[in-house]
Structure formats: structure tokens, C-alpha cells
Protein backbone atom coordinates (compact mmCIF):
# COMPACT_ATOMS: atom_id res chain seq x y z
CA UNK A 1 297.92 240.52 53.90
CA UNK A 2 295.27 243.22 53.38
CA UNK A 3 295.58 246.40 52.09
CA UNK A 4 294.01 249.44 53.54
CA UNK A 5 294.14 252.62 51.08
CA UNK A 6 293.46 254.94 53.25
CA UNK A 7 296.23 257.45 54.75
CA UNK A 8 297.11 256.85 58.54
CA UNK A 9 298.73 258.87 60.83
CA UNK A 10 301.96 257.67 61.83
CA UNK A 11 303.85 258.33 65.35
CA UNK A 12 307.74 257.69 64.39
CA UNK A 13 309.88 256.73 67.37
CA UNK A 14 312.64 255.52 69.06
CA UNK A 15 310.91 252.18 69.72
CA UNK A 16 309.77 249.30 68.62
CA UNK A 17 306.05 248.35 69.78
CA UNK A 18 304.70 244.94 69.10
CA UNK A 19 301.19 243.56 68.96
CA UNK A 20 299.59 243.40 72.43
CA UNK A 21 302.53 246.00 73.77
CA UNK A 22 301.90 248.38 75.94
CA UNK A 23 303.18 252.30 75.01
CA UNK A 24 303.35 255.22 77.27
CA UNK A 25 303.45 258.38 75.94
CA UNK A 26 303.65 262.08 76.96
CA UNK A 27 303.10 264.51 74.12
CA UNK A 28 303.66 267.71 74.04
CA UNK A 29 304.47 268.53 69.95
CA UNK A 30 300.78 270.64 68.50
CA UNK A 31 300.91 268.91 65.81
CA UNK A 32 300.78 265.32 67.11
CA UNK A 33 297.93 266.51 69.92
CA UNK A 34 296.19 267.48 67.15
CA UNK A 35 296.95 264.03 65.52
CA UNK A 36 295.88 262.26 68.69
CA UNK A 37 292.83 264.15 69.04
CA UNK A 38 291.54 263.54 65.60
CA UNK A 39 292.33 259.86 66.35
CA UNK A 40 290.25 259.74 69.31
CA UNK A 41 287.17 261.99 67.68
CA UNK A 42 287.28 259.28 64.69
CA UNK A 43 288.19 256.09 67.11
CA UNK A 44 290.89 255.37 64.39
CA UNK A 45 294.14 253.83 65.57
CA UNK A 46 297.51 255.57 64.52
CA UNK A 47 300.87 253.71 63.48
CA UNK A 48 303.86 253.42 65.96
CA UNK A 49 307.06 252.73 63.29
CA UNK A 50 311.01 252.89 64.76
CA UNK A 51 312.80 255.65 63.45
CA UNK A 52 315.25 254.64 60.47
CA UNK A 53 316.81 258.09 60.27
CA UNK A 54 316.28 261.84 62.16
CA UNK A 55 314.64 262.64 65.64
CA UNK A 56 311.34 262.47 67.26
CA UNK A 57 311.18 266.10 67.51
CA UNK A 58 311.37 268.61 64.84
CA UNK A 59 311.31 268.18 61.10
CA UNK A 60 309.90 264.61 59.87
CA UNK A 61 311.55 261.39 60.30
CA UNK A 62 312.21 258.45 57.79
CA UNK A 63 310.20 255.63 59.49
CA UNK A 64 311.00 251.86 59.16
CA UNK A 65 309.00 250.31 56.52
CA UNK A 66 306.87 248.03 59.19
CA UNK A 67 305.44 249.36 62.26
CA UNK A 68 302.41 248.35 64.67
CA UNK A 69 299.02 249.31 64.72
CA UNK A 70 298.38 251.43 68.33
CA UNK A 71 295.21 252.56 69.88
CA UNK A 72 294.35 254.58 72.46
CA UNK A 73 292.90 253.33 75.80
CA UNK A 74 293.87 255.91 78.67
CA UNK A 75 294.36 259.60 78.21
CA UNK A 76 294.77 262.38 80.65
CA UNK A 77 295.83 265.89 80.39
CA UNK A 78 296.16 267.52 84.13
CA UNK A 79 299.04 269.98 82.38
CA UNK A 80 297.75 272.71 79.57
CA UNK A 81 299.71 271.38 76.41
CA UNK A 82 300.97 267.62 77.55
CA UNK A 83 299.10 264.69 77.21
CA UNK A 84 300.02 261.72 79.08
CA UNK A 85 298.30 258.21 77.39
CA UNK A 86 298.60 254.75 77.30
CA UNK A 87 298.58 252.74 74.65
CA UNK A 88 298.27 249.04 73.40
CA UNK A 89 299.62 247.63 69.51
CA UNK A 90 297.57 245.69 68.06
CA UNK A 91 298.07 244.67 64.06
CA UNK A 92 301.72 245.11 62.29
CA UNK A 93 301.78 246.55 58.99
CA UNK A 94 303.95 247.29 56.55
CA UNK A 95 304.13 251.17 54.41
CA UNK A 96 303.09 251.11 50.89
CA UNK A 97 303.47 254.76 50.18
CA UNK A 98 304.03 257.82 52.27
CA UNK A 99 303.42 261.43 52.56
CA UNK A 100 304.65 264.31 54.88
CA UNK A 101 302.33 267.41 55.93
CA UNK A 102 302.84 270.68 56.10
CA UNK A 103 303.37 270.61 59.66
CA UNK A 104 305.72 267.59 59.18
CA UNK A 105 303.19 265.05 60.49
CA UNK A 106 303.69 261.82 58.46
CA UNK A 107 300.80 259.93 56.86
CA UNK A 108 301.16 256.09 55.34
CA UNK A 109 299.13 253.85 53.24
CA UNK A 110 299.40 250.39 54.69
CA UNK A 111 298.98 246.36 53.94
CA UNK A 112 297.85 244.69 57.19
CA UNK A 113 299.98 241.86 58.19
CA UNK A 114 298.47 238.73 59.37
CA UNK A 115 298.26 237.80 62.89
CA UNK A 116 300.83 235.34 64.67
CA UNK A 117 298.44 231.72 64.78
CA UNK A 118 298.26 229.82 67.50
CA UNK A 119 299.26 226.51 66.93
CA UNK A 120 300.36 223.90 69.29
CA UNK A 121 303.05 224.38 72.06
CA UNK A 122 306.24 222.61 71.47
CA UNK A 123 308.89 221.92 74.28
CA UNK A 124 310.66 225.48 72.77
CA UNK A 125 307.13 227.27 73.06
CA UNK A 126 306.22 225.99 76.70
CA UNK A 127 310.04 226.56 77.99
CA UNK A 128 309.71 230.34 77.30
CA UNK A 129 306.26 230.52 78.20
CA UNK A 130 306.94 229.39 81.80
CA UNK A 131 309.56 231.83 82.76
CA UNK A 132 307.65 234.88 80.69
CA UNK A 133 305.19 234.39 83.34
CA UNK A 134 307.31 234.33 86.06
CA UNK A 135 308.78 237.29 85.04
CA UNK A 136 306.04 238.84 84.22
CA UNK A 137 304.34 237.83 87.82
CA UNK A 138 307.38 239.04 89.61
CA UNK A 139 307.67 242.47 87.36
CA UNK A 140 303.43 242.96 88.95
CA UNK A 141 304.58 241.94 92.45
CA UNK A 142 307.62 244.20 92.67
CA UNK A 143 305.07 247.14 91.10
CA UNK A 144 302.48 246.71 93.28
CA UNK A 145 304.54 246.88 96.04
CA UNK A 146 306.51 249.77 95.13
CA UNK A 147 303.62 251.85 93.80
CA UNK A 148 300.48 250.36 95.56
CA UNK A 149 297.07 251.67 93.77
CA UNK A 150 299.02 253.63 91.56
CA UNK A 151 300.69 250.74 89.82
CA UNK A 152 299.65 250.06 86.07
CA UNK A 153 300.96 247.01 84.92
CA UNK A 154 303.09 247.42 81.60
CA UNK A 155 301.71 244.20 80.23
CA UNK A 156 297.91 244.28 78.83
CA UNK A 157 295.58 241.49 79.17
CA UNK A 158 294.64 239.01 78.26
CA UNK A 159 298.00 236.70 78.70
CA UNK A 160 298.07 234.84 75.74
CA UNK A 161 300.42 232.20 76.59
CA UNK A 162 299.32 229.96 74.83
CA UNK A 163 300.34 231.85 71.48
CA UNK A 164 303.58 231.27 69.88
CA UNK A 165 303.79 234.99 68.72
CA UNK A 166 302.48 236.87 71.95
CA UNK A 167 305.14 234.90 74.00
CA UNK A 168 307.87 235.83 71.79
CA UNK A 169 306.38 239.72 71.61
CA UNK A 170 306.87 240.07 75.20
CA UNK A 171 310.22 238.91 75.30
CA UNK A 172 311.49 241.26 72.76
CA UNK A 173 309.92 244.12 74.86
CA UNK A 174 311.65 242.71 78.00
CA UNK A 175 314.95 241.59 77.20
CA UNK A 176 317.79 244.33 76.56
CA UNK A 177 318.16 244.00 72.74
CA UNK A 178 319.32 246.55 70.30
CA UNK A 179 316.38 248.44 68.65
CA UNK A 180 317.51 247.85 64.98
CA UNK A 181 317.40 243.36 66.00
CA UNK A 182 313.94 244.80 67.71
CA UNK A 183 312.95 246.22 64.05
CA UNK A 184 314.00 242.51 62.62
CA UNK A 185 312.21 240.69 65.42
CA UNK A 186 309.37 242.70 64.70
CA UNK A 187 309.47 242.13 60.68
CA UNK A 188 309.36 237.74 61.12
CA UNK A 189 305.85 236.79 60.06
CA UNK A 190 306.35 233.73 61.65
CA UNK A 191 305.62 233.82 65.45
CA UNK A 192 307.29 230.66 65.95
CA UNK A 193 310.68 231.71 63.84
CA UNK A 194 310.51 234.82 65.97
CA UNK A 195 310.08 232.67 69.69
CA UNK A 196 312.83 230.16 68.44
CA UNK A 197 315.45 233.02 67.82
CA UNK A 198 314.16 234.29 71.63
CA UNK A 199 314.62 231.07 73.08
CA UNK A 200 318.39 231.05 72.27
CA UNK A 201 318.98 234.54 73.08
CA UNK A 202 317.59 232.91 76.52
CA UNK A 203 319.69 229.43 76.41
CA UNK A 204 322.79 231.99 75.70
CA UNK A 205 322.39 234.30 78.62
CA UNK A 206 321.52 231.46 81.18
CA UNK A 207 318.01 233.26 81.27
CA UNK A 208 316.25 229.11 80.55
């Protein structure tokens, strides 16, 4: 882990986004367009963290103690006051200390958490990886044909199947689990531990 002593902004929600995830968002709130602009004047990435306790809106929330590392790569703004963007995780992190603004913005000091390695695929690894891509393949089909041009795929590239880590990531954005076991999933630093608890969740539900 590395520590980074400077103060972040952090976006509390009720979500949980993973490395390589993509986010939409639509913001409305002043003071997290003024959070977002800053980000994008300074090309500094802000910190997605589930909400342990409060709302979204309103007076600060208590975020979870490890969140994900987001940047910006689509923005628009066709309505005065709401900004519509996509985003994409990239490096977990866990909160070291914490601070609330005035206008109940929430800033964090952080240690980096290592990325998921990719080691070799075992039978447990390649099993999942198959059917993600199916999945995922048939999720872009259906979208495309439903929304034509218009379609943005909610996975970013590059596929990484070949990484223990990213495989499990995408499953815990696709499969219907409960934010808080989200939050857990989220917390393994081993991708391997966290694709091996995925793969029975799949064995269980007749998904494999």
C-alpha cells in the first residue's frame, strides 16, 4: 500500500464501484459541481465510497472506510445546473483520516491499495471468465439493438479476462447482491479470494 497525504474529494453513495467500473452520474447538488469542476481543472480523480450511514443529499454522510478511485472521462451539461458524466474506477483505497467542509463536501486522506495481479487462470478463473463474456456480449447485443448509435456500453475497455480480479469486479457489478456483501467484496485484497466466493454464488444459482 501507498499512502497519499493529500486531501481528496470524496463522492459518498449508494453504490459500490470497483476498479475498471463504469459510473453514471447526474449531479445537480452546487457543491459537488463545484467539486467536479475543480477535479476536471486539476485532472485529479475523486473517491466513490458506499454510504455507511445518512443520504446522498443534504448534510454529510459517514462513508465506508474503502472506496474506489473514479475519474472522469465524459461530461455534458445540455441542462443549466445538471451535469450528466461518465465515469470509470480505477485504484481502491482505504480512508486514513477525514474532514467535512463547510458546505458538507467530504475530503479523505488515503493509502492506495494494490492492484489485483494477474496470475495464471485456474479451472475456477476460466469457468467464470467464459460466461462473464457471454454475458457481457449479450448485455452489448441487446443494447445496441435497443438503442442503436446511442448505446454506451456499461463495461469499459479493455476486457481483462485474463485477470483474476477484473473478472470477479464485473461480476459483483452484475449479479443482484446486497450492497453491504458489495462493500465486503470490494474490501478482499485478494482478486482470486474475491472470484472464488463469485464462483459459488454462480454454482448456487445455476448461473455455471
Amino acid at each position: 500500500m501507498s499512502e497519499n497525504n493529500n486531501w481528496i474529494p470524496l463522492f459518498p453513495l449508494n453504490t459500490v464501484l470497483f476498479p475498471g467500473g463504469v459510473l453514471p452520474l447526474k449531479v445537480f447538488e452546487t457543491r459537488y459541481l463545484d467539486m467536479l469542476r475543480e477535479c476536471m481543472r486539476t485532472e485529479q480523480p475523486f473517491g466513490v465510497v458506499l454510504i455507511k450511514s445518512g443520504q446522498e443529499v443534504g448534510k454529510a454522510a459517514e462513508p465506508e472506510i474503502v472506496g474506489c478511485l473514479t475519474r472522469i472521462t465524459e461530461w455534458d451539461m445540455q441542462d443549466l445546473g445538471v451535469m450528466m458524466l461518465r465515469t470509470e474506477g480505477s485504484q481502491r483505497f482505504r480512508i486514513v483520516a477525514q474532514r467535512v467542509l463547510p458546505d458538507q463536501r467530504v475530503e479523505a486522506q488515503i493509502t492506495l491499495i494494490e492492484s489485483d495481479q494477474v496470475t495464471r487462470p485456474d479451472e475456477i478463473h476460466l469457468q467464470c471468465a467464459s460466461t462473464l463474456k457471454l454475458v457481457i456480449d449479450d448485455i452489448d447485443k441487446k443494447g445496441r439493438a435497443t438503442h442503436g448509435a446511442n448505446f454506451a456500453s456499461p463495461f469499459a475497455l479493455p476486457m481483462q479476462f485474463d485477470n483474476a480480479g477484473w473478472v470477479a469486479n464485473r461480476w459483483c457489478e452484475i449479479l443482484p447482491i446486497p450492497l453491504k456483501a458489495r462493500q465486503k467484496l470490494l474490501e478482499l485484497i485478494d482478486g482470486r479470494e474475491r472470484l472464488g466466493i463469485v464462483h459459488q454464488y454462480l454454482l448456487q444459482h445455476n448461473i455455471i
